[in-house]
C-alpha atoms as a PDB file:
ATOM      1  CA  UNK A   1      55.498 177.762 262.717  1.00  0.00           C
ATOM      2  CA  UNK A   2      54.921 174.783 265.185  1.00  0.00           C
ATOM      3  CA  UNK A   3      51.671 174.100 265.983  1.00  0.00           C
ATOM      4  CA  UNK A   4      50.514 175.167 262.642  1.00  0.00           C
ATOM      5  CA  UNK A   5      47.447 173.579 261.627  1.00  0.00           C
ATOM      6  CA  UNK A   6      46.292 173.244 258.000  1.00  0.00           C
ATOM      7  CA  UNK A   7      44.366 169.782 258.451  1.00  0.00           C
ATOM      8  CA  UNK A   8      41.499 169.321 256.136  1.00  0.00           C
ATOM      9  CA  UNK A   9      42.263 172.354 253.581  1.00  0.00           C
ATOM     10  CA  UNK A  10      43.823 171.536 250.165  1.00  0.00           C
ATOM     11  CA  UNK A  11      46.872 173.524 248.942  1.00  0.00           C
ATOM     12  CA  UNK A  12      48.316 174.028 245.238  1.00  0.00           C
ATOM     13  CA  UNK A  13      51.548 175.247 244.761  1.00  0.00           C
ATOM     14  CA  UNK A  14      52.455 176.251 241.454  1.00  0.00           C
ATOM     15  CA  UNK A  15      56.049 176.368 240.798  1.00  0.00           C
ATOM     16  CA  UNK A  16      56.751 173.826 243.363  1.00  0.00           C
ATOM     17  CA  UNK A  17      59.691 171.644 241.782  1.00  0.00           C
ATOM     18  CA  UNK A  18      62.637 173.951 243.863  1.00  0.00           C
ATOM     19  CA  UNK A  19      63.281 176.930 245.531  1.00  0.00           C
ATOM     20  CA  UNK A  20      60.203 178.505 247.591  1.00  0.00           C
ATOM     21  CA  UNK A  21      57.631 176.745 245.738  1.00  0.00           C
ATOM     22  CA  UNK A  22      58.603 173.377 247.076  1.00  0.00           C
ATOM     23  CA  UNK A  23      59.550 174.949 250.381  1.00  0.00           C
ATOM     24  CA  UNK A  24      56.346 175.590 250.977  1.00  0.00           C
ATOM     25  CA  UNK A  25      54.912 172.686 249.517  1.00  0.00           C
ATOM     26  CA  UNK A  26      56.505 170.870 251.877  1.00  0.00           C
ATOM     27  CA  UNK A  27      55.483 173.124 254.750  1.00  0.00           C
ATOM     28  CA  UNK A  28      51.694 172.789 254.194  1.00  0.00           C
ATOM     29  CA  UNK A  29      51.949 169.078 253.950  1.00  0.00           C
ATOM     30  CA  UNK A  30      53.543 168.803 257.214  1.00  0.00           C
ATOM     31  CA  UNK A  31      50.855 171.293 258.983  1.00  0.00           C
ATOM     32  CA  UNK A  32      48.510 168.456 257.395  1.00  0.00           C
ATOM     33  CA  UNK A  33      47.093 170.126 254.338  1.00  0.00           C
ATOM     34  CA  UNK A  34      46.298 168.090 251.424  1.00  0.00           C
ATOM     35  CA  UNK A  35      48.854 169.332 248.709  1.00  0.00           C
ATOM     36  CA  UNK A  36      49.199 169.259 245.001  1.00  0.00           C
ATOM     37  CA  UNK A  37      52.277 170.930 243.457  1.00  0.00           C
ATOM     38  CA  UNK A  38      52.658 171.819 239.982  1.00  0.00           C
ATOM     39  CA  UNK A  39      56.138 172.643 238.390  1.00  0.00           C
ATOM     40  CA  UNK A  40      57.163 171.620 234.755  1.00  0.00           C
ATOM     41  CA  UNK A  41      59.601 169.424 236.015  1.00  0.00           C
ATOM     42  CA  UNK A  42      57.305 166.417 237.841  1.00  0.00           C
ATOM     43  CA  UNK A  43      60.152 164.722 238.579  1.00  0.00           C
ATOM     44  CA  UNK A  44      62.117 167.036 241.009  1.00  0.00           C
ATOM     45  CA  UNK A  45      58.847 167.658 243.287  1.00  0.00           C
ATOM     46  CA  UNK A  46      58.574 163.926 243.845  1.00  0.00           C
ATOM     47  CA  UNK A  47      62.150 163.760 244.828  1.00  0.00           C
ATOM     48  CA  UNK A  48      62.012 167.164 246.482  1.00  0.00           C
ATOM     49  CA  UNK A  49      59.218 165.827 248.884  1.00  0.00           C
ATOM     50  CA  UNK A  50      61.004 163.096 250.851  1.00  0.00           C
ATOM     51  CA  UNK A  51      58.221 160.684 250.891  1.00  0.00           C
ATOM     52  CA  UNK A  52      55.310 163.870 252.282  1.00  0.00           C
ATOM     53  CA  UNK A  53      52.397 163.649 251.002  1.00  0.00           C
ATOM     54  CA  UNK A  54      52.051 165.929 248.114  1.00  0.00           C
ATOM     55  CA  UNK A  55      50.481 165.202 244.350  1.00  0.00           C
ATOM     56  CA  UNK A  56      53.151 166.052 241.777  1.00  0.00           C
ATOM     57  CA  UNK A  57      51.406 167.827 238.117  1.00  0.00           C
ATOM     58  CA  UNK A  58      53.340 168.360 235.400  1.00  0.00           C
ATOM     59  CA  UNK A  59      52.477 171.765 234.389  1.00  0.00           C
ATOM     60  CA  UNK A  60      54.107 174.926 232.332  1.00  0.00           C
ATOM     61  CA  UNK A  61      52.561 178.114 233.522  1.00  0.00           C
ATOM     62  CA  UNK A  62      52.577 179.878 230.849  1.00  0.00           C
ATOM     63  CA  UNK A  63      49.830 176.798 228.496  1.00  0.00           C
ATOM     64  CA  UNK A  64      46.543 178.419 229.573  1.00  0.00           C
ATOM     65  CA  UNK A  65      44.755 175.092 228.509  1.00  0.00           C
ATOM     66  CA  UNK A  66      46.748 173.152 230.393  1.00  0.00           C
ATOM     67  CA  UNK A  67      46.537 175.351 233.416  1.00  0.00           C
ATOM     68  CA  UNK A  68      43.050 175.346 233.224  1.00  0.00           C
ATOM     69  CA  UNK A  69      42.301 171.978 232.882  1.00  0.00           C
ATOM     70  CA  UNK A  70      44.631 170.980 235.988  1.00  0.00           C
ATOM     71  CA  UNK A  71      42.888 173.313 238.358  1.00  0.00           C
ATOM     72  CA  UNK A  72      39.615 172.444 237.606  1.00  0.00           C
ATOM     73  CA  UNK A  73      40.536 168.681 238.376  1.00  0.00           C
ATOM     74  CA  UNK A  74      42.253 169.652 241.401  1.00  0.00           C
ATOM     75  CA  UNK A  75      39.200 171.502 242.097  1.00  0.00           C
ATOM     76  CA  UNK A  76      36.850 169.117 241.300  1.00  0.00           C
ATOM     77  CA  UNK A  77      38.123 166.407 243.305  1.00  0.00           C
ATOM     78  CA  UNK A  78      39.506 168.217 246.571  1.00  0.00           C
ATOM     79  CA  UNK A  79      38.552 171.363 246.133  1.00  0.00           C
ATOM     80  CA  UNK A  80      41.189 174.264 246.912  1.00  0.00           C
ATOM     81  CA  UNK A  81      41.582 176.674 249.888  1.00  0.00           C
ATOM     82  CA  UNK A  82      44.964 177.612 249.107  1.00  0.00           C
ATOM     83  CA  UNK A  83      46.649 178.864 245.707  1.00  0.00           C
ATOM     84  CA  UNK A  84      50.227 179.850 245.749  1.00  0.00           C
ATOM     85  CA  UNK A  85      51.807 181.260 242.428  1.00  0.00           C
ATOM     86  CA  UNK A  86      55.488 180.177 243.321  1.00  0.00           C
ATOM     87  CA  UNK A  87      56.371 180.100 239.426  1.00  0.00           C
ATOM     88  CA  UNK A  88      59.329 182.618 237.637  1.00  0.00           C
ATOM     89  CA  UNK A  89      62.021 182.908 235.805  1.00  0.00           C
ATOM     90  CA  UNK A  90      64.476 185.305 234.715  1.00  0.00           C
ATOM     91  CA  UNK A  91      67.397 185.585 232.068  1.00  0.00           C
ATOM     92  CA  UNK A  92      71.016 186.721 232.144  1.00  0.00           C
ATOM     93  CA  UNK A  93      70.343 189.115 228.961  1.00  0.00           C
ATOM     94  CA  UNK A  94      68.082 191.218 231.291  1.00  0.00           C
ATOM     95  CA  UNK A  95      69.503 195.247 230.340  1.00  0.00           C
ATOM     96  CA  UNK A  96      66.617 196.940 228.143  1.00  0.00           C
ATOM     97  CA  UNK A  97      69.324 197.156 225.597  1.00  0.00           C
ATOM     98  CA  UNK A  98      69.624 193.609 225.398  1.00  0.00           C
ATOM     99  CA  UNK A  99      65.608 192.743 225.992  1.00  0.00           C
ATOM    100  CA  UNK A 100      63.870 191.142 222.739  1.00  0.00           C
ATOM    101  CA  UNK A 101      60.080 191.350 222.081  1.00  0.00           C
ATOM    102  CA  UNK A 102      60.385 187.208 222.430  1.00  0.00           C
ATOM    103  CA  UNK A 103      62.121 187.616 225.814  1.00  0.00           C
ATOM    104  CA  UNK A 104      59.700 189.984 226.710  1.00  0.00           C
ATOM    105  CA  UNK A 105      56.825 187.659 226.002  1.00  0.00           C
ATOM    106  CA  UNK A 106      58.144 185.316 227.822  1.00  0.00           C
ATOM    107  CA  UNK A 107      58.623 186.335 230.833  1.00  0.00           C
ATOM    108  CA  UNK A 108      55.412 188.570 231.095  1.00  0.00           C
ATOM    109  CA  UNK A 109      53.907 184.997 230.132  1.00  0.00           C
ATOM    110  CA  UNK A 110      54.987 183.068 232.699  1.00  0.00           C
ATOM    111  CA  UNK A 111      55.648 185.498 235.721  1.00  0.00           C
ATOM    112  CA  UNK A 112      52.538 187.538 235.258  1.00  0.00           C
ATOM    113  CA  UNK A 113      49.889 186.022 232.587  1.00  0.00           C
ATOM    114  CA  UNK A 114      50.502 182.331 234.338  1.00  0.00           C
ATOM    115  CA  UNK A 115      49.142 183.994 237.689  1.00  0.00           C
ATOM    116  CA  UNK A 116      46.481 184.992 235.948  1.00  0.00           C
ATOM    117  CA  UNK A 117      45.680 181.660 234.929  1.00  0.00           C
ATOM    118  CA  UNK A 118      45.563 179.708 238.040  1.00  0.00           C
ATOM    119  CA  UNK A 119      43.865 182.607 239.976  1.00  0.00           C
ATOM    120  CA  UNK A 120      41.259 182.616 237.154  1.00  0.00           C
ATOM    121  CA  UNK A 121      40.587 178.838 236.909  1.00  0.00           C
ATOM    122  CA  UNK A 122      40.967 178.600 240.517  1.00  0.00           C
ATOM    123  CA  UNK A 123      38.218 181.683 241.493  1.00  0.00           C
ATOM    124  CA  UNK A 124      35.351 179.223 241.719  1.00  0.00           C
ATOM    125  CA  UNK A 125      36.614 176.813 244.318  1.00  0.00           C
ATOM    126  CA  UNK A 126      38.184 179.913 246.400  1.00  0.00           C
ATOM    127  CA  UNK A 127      34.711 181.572 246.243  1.00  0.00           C
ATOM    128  CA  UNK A 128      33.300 178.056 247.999  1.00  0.00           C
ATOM    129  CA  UNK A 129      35.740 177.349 249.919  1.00  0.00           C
ATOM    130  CA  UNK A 130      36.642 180.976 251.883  1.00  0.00           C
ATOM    131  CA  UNK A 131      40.222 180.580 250.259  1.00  0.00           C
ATOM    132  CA  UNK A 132      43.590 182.551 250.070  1.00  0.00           C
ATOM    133  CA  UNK A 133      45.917 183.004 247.317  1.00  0.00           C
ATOM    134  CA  UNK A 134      49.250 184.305 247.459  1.00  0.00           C
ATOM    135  CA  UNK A 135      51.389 185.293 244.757  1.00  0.00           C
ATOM    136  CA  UNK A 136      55.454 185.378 245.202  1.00  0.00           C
ATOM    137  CA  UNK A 137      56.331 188.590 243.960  1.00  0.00           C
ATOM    138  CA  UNK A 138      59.689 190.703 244.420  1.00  0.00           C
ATOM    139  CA  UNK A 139      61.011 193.645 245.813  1.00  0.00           C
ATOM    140  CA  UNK A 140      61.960 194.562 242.368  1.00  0.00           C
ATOM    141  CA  UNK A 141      58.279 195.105 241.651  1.00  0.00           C
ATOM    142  CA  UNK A 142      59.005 197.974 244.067  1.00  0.00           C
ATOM    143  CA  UNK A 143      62.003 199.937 242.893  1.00  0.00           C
ATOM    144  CA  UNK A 144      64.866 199.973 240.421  1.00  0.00           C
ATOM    145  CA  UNK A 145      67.623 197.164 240.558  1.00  0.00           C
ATOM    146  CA  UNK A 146      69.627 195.272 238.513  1.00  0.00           C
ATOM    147  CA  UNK A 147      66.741 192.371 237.606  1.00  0.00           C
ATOM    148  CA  UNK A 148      66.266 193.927 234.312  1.00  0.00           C
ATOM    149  CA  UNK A 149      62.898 196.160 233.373  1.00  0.00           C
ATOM    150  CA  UNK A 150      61.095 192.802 231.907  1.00  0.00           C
ATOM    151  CA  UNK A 151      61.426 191.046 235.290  1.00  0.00           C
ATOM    152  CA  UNK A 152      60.251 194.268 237.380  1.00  0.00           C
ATOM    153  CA  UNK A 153      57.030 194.679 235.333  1.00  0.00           C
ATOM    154  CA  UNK A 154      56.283 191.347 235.525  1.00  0.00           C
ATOM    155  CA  UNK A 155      56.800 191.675 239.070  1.00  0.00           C
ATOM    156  CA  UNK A 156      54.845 194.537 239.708  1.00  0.00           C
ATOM    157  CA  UNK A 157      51.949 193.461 237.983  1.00  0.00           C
ATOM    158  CA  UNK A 158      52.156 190.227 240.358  1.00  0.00           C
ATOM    159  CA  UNK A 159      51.402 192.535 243.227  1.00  0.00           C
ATOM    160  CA  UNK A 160      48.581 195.030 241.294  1.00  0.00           C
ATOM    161  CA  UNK A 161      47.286 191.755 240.283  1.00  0.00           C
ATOM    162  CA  UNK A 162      46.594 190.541 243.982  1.00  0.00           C
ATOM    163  CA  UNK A 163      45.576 194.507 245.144  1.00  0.00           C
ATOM    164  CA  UNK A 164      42.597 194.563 242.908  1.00  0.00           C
ATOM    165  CA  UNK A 165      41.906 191.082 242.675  1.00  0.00           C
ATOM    166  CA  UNK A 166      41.450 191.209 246.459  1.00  0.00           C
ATOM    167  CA  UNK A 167      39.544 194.830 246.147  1.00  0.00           C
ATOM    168  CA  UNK A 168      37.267 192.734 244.398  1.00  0.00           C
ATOM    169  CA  UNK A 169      36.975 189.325 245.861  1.00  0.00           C
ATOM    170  CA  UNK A 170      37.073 190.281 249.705  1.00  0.00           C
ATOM    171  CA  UNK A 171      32.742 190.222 249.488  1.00  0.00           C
ATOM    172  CA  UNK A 172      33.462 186.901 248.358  1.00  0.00           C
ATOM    173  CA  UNK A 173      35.509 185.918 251.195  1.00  0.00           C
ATOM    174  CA  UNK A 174      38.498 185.339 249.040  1.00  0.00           C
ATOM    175  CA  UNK A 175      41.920 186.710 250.042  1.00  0.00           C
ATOM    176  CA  UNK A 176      44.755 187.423 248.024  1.00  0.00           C
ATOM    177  CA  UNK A 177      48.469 188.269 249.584  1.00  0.00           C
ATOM    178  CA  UNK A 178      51.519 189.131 247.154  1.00  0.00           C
ATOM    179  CA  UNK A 179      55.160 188.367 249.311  1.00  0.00           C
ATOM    180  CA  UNK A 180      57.922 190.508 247.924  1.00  0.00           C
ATOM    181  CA  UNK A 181      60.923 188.831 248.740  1.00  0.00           C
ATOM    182  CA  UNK A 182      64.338 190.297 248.600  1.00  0.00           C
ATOM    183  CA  UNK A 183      67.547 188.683 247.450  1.00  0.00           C
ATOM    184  CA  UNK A 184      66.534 184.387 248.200  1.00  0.00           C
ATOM    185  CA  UNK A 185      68.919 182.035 248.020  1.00  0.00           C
ATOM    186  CA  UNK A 186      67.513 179.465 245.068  1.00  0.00           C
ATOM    187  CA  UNK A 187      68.205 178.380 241.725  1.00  0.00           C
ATOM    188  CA  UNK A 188      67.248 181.613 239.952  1.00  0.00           C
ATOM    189  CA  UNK A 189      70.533 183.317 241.601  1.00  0.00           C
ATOM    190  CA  UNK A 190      72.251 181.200 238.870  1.00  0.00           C
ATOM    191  CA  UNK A 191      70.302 183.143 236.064  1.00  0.00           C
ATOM    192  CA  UNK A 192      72.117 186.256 236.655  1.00  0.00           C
ATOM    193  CA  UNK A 193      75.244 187.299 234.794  1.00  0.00           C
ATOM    194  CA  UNK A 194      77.145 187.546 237.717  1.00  0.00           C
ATOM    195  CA  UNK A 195      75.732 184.599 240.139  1.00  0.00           C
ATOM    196  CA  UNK A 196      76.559 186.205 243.723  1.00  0.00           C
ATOM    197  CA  UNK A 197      79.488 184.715 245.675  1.00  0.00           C
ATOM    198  CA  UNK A 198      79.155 182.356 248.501  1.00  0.00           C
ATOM    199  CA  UNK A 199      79.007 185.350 251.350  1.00  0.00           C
ATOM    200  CA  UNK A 200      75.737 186.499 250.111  1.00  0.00           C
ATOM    201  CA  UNK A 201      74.019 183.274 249.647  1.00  0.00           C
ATOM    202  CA  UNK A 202      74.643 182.698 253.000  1.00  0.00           C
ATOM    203  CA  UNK A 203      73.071 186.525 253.813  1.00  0.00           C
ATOM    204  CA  UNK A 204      70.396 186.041 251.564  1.00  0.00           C
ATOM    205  CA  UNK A 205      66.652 185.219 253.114  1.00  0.00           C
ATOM    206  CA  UNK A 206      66.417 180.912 252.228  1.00  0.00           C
ATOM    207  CA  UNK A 207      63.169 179.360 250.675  1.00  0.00           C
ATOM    208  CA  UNK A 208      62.015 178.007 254.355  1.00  0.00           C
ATOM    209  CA  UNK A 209      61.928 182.028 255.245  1.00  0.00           C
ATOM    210  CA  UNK A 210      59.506 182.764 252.433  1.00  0.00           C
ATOM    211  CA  UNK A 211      57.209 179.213 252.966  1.00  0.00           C
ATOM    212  CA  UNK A 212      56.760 180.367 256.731  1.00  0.00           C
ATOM    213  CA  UNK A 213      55.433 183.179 255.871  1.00  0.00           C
ATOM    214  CA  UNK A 214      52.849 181.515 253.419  1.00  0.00           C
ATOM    215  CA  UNK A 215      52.225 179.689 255.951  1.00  0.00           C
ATOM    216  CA  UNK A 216      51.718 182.635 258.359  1.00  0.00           C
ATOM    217  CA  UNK A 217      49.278 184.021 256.048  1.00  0.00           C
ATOM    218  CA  UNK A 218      47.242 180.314 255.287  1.00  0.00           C
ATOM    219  CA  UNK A 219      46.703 180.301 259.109  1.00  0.00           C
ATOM    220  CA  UNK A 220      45.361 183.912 259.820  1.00  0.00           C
ATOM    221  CA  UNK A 221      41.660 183.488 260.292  1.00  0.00           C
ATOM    222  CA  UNK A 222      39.336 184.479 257.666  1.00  0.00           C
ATOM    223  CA  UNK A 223      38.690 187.760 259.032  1.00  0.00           C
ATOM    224  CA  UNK A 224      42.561 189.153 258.704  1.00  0.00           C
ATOM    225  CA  UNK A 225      43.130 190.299 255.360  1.00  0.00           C
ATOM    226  CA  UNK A 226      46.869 190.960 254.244  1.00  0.00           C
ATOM    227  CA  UNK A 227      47.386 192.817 251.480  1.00  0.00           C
ATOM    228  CA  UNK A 228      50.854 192.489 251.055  1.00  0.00           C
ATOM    229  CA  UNK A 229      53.980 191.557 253.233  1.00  0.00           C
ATOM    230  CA  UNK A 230      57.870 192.904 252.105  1.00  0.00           C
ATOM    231  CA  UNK A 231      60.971 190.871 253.644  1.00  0.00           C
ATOM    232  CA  UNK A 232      64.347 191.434 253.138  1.00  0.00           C
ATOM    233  CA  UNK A 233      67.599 189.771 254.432  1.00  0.00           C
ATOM    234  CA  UNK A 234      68.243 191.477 257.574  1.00  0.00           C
ATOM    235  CA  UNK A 235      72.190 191.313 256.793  1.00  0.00           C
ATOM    236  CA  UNK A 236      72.494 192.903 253.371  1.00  0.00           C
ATOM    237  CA  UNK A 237      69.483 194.915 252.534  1.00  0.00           C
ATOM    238  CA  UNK A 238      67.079 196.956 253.681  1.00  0.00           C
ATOM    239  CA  UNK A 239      63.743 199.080 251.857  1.00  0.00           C
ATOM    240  CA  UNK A 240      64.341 200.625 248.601  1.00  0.00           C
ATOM    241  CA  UNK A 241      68.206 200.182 248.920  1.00  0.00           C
ATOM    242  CA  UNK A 242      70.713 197.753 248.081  1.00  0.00           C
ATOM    243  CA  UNK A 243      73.289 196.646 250.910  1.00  0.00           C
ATOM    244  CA  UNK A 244      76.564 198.894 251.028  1.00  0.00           C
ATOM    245  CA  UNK A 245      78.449 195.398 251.241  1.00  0.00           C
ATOM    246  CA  UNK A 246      81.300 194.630 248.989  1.00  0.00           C
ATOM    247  CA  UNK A 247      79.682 193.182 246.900  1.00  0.00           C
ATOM    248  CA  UNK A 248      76.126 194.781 246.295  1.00  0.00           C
ATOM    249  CA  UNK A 249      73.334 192.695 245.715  1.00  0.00           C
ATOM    250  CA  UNK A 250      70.513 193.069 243.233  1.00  0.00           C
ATOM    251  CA  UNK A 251      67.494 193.513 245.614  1.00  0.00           C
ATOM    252  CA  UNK A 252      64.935 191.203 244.073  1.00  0.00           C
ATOM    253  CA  UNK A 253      65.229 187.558 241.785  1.00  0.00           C
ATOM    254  CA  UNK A 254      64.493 185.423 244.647  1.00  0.00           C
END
């Protein structure tokens, strides 16, 4: 969005060393935001941010302490007007046939109960500061697919999550938006047991897509409240359906 302005707020991104965590990273420090992004892997947000200026954490989603503890020094020192939960996984060995109670754990743990973390820790300096969070949900959290039944509840509970955490926060002036993405072309395409071919990559919505939009949303003014925005590849999908394209896509693990 040229023009955007974001000058004097302070972002974290969690989930911010690839895909549409650091995409939007990126994008708030270049509408002038003062950004801190989190991802377990430092090392790939510092080379992800071509020289922009954005404070790389260390940080797994899914430690509570350490969650905690790097909010509130975000928090304490600049404060935070903008939380966005970029953070997921998912695994190849996704059928409910094939699900473990340890698989299970761990990706309620850090798709869902990591959200919870940061929002928690965070709720203090959104309640001073007016502030929006946004979680990066799915489409899966919507209707069946081929993501597997441990990624779609995780999913889903991303977006109840933000419904009555905003139900509850709006008096407070806090906001909180979940984006479902469809199909996004990132890393986590890799994860599934058959990666998609080239052709629907190239289809597929890119990171940038989903960081405008977060963007979108960080610039409303405080008085537009948005629950919850869907997008979808225009190409290859549409609601509640997969594309009729040889081959069909899974709707969701941006």
């Amino acid at each position: 969005m040229e023009g955007a302005d974001l000058s004097g707020k302070t972002a974290l991104v969690i989930g911010a060393s690839s895909g549409i965590g650091l995409a939007t990273a990126n994008l708030f420090a270049d509408a002038g935001a003062t950004v801190h992004a989190a991802a377990r892997r430092r090392e790939a947000i510092e080379g992800g941010a071509g020289g922009r200026n954005v404070t790389a954490h260390a940080l797994d989603i899914s430690d509570k302490e350490a969650v905690w503890g790097t909010v509130e020094e975000i928090g304490k020192s600049d404060g935070i007007d903008i939380l966005v939960v970029a953070a997921g996984m998912n695994f190849p060995e996704r059928r409910l046939e094939q699900l473990t109670a340890e698989g299970w754990d761990v990706m309620i743990s850090v798709n869902l109960s990591g959200a919870f973390y940061a929002i928690r820790a965070a709720l203090p300096y959104l309640r001073s500061s007016g502030g929006l969070v946004v979680l990066i949900s799915s489409v899966s959290g919507r209707w069946p697919d081929a993501s597997g039944p441990a990624y779609q509840a995780s999913k889903a509970g991303m977006v109840e999550l933000a419904h009555a955490a905003g139900f509850e926060e709006h008096v407070n002036g806090v906001r909180f938006t979940s984006i479902l993405p469809g199909i996004v072309d990132t890393p986590i395409l890799d994860n599934r047991p058959e990666p998609p071919p080239k052709e629907v990559r190239d289809a597929a919505l890119k990171p940038e897509d989903v960081a405008q939009a977060c963007l979108f949303l960080a610039t409303l003014p405080p008085r537009a409240y948005v629950p919850e925005l869907i997008m979808v590849p225009t190409a290859i999908q549409a609601l509640g359906k997969t594309s009729t394209a040889t081959p069909p896509v899974s709707q969701g693990d941006e």
